[in-house]
N, C-alpha and C. Protein backbone atom coordinates (compact mmCIF):
# COMPACT_ATOMS: atom_id res chain seq x y z
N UNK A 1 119.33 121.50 113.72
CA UNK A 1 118.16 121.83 112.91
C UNK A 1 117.93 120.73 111.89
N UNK A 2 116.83 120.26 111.87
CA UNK A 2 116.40 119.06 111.09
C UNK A 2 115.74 119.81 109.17
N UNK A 3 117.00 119.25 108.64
CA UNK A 3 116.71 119.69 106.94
C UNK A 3 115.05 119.12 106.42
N UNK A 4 114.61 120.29 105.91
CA UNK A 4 113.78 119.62 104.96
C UNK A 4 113.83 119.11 103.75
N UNK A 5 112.82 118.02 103.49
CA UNK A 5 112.96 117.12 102.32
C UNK A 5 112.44 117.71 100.83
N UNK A 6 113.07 117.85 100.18
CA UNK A 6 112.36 118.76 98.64
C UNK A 6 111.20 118.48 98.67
N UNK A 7 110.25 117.58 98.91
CA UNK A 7 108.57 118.03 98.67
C UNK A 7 108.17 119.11 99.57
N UNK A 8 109.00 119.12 100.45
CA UNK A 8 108.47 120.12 101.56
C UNK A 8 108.71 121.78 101.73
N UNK A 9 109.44 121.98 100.43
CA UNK A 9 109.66 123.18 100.08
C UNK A 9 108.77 123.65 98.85
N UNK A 10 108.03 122.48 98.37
CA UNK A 10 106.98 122.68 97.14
C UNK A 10 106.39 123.49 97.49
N UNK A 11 105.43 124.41 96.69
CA UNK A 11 104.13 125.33 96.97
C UNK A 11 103.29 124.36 96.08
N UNK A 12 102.93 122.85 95.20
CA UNK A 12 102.35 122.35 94.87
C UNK A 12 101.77 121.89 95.62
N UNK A 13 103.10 121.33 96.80
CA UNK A 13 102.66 120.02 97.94
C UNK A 13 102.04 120.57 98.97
N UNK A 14 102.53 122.04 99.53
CA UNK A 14 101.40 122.68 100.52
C UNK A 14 100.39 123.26 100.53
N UNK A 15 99.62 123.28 98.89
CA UNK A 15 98.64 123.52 98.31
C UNK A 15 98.06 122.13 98.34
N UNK A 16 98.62 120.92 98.32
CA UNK A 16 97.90 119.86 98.37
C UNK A 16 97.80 119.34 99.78
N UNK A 17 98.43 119.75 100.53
CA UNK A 17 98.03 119.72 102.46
C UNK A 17 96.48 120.63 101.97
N UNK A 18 96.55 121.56 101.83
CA UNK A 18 95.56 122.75 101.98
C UNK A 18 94.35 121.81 101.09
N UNK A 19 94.73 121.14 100.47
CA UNK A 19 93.54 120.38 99.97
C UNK A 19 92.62 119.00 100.54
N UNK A 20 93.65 118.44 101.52
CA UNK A 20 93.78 117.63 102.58
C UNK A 20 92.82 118.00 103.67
N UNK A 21 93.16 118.84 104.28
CA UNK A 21 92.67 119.05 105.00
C UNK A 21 91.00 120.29 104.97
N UNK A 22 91.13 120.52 103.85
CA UNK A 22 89.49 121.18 103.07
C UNK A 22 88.78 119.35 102.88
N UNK A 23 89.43 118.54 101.95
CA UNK A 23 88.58 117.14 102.14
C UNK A 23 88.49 116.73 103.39
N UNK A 24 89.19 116.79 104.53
CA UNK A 24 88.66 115.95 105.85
C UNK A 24 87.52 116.48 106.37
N UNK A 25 87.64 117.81 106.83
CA UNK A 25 86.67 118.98 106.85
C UNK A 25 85.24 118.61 106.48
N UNK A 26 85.19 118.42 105.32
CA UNK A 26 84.14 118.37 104.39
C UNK A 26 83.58 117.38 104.98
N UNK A 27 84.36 116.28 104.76
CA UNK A 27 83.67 114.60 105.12
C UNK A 27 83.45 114.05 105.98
N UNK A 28 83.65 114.80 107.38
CA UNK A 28 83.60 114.70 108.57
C UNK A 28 81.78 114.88 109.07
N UNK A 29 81.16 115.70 108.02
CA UNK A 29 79.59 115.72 107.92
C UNK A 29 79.15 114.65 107.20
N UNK A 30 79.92 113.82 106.53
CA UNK A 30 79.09 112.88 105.65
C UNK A 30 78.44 111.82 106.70
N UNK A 31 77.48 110.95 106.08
CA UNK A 31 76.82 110.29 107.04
C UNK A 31 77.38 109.23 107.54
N UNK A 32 76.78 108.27 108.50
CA UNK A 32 78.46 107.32 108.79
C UNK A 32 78.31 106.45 108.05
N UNK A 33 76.81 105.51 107.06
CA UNK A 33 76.78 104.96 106.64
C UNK A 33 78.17 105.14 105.75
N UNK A 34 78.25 105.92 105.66
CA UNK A 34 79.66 106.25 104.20
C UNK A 34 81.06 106.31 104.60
N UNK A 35 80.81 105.86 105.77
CA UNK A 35 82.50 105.89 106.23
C UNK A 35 83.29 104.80 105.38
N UNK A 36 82.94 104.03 104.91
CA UNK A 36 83.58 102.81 104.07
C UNK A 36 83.44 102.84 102.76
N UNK A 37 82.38 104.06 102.52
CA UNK A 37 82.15 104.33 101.15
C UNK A 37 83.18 105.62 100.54
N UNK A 38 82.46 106.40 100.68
CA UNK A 38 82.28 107.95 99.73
C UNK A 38 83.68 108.50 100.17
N UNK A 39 82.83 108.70 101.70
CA UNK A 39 84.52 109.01 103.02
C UNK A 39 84.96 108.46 102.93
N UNK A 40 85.56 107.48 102.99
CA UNK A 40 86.84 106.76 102.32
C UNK A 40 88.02 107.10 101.31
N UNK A 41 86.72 106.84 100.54
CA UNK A 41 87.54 107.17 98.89
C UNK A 41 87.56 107.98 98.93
N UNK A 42 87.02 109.07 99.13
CA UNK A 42 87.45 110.89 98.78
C UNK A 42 88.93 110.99 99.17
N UNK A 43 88.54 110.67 100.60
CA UNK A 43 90.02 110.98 101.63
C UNK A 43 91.06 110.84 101.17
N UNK A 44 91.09 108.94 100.38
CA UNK A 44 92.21 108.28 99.83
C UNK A 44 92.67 108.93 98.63
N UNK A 45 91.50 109.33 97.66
CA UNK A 45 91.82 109.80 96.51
C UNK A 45 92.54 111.47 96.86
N UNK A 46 92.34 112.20 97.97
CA UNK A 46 92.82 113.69 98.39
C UNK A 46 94.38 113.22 98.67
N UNK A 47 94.74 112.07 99.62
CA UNK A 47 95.92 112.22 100.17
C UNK A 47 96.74 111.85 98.74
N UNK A 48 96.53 110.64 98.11
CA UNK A 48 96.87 110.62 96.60
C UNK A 48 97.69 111.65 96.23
N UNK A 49 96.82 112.75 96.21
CA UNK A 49 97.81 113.81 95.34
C UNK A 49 98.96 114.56 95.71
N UNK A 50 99.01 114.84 97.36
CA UNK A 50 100.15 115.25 98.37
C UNK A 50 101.13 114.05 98.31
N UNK A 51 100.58 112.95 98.31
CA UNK A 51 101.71 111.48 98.19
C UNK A 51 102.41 111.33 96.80
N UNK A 52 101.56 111.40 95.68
CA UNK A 52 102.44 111.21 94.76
C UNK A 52 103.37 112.69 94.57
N UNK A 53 103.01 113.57 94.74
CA UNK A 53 104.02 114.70 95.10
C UNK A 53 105.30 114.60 95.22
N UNK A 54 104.84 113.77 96.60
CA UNK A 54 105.97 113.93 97.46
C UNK A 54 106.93 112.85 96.97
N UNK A 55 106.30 111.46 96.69
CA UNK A 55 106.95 110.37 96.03
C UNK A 55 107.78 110.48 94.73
N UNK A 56 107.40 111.45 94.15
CA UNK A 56 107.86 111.98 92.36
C UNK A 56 109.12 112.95 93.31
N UNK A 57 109.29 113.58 94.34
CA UNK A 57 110.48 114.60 93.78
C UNK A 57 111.19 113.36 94.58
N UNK A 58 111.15 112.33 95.61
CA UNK A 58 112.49 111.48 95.45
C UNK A 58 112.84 110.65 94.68
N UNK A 59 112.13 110.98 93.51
CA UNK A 59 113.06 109.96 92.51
C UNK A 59 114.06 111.10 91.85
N UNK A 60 114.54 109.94 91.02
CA UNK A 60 116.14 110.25 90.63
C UNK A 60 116.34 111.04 89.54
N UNK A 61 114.99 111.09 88.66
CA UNK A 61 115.25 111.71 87.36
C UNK A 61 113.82 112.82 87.36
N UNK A 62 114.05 113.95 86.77
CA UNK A 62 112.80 114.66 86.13
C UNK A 62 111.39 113.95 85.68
N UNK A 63 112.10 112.98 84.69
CA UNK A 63 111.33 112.30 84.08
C UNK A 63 110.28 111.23 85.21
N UNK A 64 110.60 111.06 86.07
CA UNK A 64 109.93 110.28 87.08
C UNK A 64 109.31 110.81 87.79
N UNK A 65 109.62 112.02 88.07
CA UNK A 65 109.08 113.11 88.74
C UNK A 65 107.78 113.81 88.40
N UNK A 66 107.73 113.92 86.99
CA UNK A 66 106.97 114.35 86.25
C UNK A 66 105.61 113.18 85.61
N UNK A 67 106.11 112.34 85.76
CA UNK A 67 104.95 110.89 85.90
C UNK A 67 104.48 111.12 87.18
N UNK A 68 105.15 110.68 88.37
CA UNK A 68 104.08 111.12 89.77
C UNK A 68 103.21 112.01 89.46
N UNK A 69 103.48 113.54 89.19
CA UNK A 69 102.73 114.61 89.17
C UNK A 69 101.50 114.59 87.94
N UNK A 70 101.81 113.58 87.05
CA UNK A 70 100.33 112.89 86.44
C UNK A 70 99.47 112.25 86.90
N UNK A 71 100.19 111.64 87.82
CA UNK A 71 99.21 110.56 88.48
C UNK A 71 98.71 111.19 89.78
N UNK A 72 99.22 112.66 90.35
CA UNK A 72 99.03 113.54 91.12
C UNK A 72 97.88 114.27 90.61
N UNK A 73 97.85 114.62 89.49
CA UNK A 73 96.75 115.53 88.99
C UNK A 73 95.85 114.36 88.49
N UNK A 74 95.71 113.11 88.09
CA UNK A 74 94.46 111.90 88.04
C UNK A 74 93.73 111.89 89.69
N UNK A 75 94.28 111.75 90.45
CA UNK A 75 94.24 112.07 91.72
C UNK A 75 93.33 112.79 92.13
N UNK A 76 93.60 114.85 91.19
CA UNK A 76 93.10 115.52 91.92
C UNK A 76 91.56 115.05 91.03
N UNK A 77 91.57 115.12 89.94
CA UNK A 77 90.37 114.60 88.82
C UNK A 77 89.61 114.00 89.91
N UNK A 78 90.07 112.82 90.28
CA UNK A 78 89.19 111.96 91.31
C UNK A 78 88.24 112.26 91.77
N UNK A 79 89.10 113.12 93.08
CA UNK A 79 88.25 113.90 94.33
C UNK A 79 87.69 114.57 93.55
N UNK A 80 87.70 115.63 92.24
CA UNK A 80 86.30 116.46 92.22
C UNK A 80 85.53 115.55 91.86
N UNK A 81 85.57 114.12 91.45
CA UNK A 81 84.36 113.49 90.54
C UNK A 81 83.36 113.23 91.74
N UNK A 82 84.24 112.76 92.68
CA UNK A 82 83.60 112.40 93.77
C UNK A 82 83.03 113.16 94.73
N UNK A 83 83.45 114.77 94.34
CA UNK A 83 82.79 115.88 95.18
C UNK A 83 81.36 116.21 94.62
N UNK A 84 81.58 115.65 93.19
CA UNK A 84 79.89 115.94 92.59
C UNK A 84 79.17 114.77 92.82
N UNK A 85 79.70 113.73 93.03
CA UNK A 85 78.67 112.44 93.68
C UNK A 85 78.24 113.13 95.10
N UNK A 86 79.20 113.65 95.87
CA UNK A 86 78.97 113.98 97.28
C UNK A 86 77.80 115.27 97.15
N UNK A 87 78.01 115.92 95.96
CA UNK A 87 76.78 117.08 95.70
C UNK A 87 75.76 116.49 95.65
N UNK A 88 75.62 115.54 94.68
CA UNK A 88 74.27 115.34 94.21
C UNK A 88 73.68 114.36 95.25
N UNK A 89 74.72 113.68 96.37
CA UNK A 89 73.79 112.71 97.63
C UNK A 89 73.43 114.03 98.46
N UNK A 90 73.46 115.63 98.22
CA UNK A 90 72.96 116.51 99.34
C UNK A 90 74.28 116.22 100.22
N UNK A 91 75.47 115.90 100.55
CA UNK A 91 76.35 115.75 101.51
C UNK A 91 76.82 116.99 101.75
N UNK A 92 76.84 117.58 100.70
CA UNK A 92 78.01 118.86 100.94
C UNK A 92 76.96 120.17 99.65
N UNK A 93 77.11 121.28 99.81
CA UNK A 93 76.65 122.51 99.47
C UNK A 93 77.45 123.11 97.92
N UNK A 94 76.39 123.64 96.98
CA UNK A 94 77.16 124.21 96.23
C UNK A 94 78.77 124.90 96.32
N UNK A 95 78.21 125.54 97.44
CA UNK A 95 79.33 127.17 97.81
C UNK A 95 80.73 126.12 98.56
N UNK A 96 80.06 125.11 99.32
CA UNK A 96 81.18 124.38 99.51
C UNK A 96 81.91 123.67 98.48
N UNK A 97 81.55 122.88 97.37
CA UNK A 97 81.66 122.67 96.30
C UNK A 97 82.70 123.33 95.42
N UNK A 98 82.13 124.68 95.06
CA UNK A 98 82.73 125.51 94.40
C UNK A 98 84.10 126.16 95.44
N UNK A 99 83.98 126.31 96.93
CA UNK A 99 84.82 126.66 97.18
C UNK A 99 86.79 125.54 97.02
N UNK A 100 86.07 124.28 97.16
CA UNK A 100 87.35 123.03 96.67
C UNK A 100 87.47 123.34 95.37
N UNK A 101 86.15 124.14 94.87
CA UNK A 101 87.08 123.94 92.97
C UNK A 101 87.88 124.64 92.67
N UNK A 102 87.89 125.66 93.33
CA UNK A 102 88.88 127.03 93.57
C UNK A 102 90.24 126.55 94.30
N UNK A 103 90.36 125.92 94.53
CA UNK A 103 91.47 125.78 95.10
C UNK A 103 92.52 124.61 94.65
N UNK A 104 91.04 123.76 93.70
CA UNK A 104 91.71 122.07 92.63
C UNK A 104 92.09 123.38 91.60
N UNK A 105 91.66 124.27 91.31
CA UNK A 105 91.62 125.02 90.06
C UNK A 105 93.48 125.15 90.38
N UNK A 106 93.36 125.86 91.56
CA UNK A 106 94.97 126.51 91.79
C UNK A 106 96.02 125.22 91.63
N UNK A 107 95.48 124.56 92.09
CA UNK A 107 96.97 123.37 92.53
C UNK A 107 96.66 122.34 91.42
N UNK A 108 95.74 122.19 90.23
CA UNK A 108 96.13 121.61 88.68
C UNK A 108 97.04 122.46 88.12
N UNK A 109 96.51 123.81 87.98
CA UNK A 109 97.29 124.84 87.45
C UNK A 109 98.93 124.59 88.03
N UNK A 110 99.16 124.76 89.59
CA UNK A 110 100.60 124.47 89.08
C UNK A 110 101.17 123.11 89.17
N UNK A 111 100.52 122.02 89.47
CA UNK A 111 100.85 120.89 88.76
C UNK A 111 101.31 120.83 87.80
N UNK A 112 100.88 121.54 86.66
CA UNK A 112 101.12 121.64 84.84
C UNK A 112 102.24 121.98 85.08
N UNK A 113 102.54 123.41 85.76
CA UNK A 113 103.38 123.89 85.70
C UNK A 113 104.68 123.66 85.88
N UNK A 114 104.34 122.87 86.99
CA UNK A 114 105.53 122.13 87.73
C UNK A 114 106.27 120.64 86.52
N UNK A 115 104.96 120.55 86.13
CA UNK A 115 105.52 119.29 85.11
C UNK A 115 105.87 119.96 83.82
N UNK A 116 105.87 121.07 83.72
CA UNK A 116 106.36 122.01 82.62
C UNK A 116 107.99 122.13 82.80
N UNK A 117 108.00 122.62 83.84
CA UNK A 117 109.24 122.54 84.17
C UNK A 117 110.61 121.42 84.43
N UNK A 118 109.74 120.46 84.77
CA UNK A 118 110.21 119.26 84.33
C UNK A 118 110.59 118.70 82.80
N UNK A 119 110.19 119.41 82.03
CA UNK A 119 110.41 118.94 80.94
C UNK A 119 109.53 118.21 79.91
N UNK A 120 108.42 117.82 80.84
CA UNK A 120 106.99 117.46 80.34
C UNK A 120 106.59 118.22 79.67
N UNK A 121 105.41 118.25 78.75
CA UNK A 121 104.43 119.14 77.94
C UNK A 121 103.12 118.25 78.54
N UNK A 122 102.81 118.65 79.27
CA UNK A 122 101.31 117.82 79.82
C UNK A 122 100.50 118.57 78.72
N UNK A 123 98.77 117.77 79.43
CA UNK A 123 97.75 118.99 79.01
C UNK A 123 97.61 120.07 79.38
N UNK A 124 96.88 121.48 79.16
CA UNK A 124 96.79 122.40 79.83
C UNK A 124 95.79 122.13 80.58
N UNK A 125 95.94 122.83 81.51
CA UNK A 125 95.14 122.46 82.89
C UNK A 125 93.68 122.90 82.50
N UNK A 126 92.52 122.06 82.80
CA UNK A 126 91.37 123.17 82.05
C UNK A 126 90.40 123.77 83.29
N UNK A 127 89.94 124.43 83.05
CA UNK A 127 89.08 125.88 84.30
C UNK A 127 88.05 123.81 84.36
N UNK A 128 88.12 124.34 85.87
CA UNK A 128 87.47 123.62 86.68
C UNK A 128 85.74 123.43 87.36
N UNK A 129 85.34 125.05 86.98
CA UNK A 129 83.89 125.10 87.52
C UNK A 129 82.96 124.89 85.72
C-alpha cells in the first residue's frame, strides 16, 4: 500500500483540487482568443494555491509552512480578481461567479485556520461576495 504524503490528508488541499477543477470547468468556455491570456492565468493562478499547499507542508518547520499558505491564499485573491475580469468580459455568469465565491469563501476560511494553527496570526479571512 502506497503511504500518503501530508498534503494529501489536508481538507485545505482537497478543497483546493475542488477549486481546480471548478476553474478548468469554467475556462474551458472562454474564447480561444484567451487561451494565452485570461485562461492561462486563471488556471496558473488556481493551481498556485493546491501547489503552494502542498509545497508548505514539506518543509521542515511550521514557520515555512505557514508562509506557503500566504502565498496560497495571495493565490486564491488572484483567481477571484480575475474571475471578475472574466465577469465583466461576459465569459462566465453571475451564479457561476458567485458559485467559486462560495467555495474561495470556504478554503480562505480554512487557510487562516490552518495558518492559525501553525502558529501564525494571519488576517482574518474576510466574506468574499
Amino acid at each position: 500500500m502506497i503511504k500518503a504524503f501530508r498534503f494529501q490528508k489536508l481538507e485545505v488541499w482537497k478543497k483546493a483540487r475542488l477549486l481546480n477543477k471548478m476553474i478548468y470547468d469554467l475556462t474551458r468556455s472562454f474564447p480561444s482568443q484567451e487561451a494565452y491570456g485570461l485562461t492561462s492565468q486563471i488556471r496558473r493562478s488556481s493551481i498556485s494555491v493546491s501547489s503552494n499547499i502542498a509545497e508548505g507542508s514539506g518543509r521542515n518547520s511550521d514557520t515555512d509552512f505557514a508562509h506557503f499558505l500566504e502565498i496560497a491564499y495571495g493565490s486564491l485573491m488572484e483567481v477571484l480578481s480575475q474571475l471578475f475580469l472574466a465577469l465583466d468580459e461576459h465569459y462566465i455568469t453571475r451564479p457561476q461567479l458567485d458559485e467559486v465565491l462560495g467555495e474561495a469563501d470556504i478554503l480562505a476560511s480554512q487557510l487562516v485556520a490552518l495558518s492559525k494553527t501553525l502558529g501564525r496570526v494571519p488576517r482574518k479571512a474576510p466574506a468574499l461576495r
